[in-house]
C-alpha atoms as a PDB file:
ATOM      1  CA  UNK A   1     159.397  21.845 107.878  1.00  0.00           C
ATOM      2  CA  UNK A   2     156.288  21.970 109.443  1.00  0.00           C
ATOM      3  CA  UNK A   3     153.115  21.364 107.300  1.00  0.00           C
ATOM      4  CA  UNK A   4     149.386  23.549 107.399  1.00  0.00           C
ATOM      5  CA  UNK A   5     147.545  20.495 109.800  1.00  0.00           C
ATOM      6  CA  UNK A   6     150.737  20.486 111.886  1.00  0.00           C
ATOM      7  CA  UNK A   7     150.779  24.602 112.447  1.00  0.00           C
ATOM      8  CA  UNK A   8     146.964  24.102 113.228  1.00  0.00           C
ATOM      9  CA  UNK A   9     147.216  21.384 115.549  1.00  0.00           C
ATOM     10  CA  UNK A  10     149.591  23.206 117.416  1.00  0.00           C
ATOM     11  CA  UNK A  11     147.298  25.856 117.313  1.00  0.00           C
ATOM     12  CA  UNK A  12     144.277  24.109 118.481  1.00  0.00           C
ATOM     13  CA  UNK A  13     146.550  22.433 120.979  1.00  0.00           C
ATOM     14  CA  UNK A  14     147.189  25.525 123.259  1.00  0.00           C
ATOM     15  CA  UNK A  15     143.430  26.568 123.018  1.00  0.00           C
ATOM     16  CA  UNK A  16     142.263  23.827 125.655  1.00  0.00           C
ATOM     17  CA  UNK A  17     143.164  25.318 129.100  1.00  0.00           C
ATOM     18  CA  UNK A  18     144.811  22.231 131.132  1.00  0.00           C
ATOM     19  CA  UNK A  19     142.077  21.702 133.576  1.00  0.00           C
ATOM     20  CA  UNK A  20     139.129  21.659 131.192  1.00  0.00           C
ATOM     21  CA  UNK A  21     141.336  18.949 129.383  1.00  0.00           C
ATOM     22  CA  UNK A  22     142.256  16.990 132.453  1.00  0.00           C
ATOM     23  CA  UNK A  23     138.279  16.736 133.334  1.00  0.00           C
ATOM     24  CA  UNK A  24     137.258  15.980 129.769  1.00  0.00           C
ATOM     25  CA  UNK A  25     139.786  13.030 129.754  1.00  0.00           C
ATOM     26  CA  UNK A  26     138.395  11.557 133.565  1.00  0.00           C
ATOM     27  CA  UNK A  27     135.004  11.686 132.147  1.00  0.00           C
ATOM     28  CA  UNK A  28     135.769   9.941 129.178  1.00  0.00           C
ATOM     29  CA  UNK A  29     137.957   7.659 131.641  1.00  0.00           C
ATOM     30  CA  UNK A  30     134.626   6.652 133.169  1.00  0.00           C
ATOM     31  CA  UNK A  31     132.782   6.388 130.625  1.00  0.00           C
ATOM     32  CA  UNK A  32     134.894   4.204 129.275  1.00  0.00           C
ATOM     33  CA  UNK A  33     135.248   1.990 132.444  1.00  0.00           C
ATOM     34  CA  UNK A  34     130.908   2.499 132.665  1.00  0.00           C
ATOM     35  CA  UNK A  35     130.804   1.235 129.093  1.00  0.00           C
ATOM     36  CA  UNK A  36     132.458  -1.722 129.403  1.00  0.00           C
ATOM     37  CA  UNK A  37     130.534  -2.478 132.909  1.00  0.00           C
ATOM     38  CA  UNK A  38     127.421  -2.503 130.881  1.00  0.00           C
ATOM     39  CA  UNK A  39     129.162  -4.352 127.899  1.00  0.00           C
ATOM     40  CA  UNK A  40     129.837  -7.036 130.579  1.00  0.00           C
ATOM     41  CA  UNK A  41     127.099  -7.538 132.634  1.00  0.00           C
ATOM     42  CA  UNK A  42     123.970  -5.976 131.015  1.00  0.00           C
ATOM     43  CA  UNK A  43     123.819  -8.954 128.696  1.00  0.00           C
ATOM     44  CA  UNK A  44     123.825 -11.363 131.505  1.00  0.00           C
ATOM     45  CA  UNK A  45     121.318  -9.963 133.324  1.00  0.00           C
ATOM     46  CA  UNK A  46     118.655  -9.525 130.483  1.00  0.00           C
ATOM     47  CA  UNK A  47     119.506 -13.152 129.701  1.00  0.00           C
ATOM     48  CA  UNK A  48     118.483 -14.344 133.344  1.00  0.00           C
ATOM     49  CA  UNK A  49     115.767 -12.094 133.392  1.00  0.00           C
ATOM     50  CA  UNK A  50     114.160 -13.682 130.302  1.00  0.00           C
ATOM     51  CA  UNK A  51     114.993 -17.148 131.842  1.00  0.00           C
ATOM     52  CA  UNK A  52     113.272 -16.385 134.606  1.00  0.00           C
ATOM     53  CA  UNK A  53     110.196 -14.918 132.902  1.00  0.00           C
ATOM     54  CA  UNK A  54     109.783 -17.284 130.071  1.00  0.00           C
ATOM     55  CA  UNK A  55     112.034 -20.259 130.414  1.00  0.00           C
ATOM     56  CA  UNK A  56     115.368 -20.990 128.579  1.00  0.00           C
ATOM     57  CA  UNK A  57     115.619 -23.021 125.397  1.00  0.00           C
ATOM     58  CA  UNK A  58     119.430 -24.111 125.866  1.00  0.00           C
ATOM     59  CA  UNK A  59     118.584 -26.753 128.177  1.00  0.00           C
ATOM     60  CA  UNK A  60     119.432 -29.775 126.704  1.00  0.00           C
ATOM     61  CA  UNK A  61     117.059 -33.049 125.665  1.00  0.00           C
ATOM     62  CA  UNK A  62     115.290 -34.195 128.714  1.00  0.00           C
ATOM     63  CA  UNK A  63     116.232 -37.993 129.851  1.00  0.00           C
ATOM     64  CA  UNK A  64     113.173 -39.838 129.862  1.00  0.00           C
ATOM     65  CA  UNK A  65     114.856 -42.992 130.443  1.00  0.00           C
ATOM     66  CA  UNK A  66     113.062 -45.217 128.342  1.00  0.00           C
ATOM     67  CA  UNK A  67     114.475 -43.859 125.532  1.00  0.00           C
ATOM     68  CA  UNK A  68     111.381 -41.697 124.217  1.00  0.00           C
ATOM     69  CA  UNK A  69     111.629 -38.817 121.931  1.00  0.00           C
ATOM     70  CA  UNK A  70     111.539 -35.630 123.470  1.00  0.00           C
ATOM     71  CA  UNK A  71     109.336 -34.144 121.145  1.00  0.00           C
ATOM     72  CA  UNK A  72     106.511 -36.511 122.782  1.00  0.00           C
ATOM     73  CA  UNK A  73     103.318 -34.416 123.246  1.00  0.00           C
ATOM     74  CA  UNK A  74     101.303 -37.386 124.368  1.00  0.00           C
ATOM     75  CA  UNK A  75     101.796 -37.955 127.504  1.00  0.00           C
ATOM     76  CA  UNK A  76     101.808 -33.909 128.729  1.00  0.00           C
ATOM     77  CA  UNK A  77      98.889 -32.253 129.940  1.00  0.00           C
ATOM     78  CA  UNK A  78      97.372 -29.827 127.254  1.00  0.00           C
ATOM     79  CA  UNK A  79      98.672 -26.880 129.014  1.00  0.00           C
ATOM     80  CA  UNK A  80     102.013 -28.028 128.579  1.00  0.00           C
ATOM     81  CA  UNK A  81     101.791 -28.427 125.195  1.00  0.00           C
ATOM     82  CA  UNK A  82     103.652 -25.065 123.320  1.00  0.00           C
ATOM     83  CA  UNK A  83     101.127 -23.547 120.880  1.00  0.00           C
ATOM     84  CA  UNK A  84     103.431 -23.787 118.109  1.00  0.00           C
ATOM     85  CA  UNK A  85     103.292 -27.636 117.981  1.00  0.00           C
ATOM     86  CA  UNK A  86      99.866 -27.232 117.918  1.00  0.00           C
ATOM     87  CA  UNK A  87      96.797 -29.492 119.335  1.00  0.00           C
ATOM     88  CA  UNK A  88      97.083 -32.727 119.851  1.00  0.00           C
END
């Protein structure tokens, strides 16, 4: 017994000629393949770009060696010195 959405699937199902519905499904194929591209490597490219324009913060604490803080504004030249720690 075949229900109403059934009988109008089948319906709907024959109105699609079989080469409009072989294109539709290769272009969302590659859009598919396209999105995940971008998913991938988009993302790793804005993140170098932004490196390489302002700097990254995941670098870890710098080794002074002598065991200093690295939060030590004293001995960097005022330029250095990011304005949200503020002046000296």
């Amino acid at each position: 017994m075949i229900n109403n959405l059934q009988r109008m699937q089948e319906e709907h199902e024959f109105l699609v000629p079989p080469e409009l519905e072989k294109q539709l499904l290769t272009q969302v194929n590659h859009m598919n393949v396209f999105g995940r591209v971008v998913e991938l490597f988009i993302p790793n490219a804005l993140q170098t770009a932004a490196r390489i324009i302002g700097g990254s913060e995941e670098q870890g604490p710098a080794d002074f060696g002598d065991n200093r803080q690295p939060d030590a504004l004293e001995d960097l030249p005022e330029w250095r010195i990011p304005p949200a720690r503020g002046s000296r």
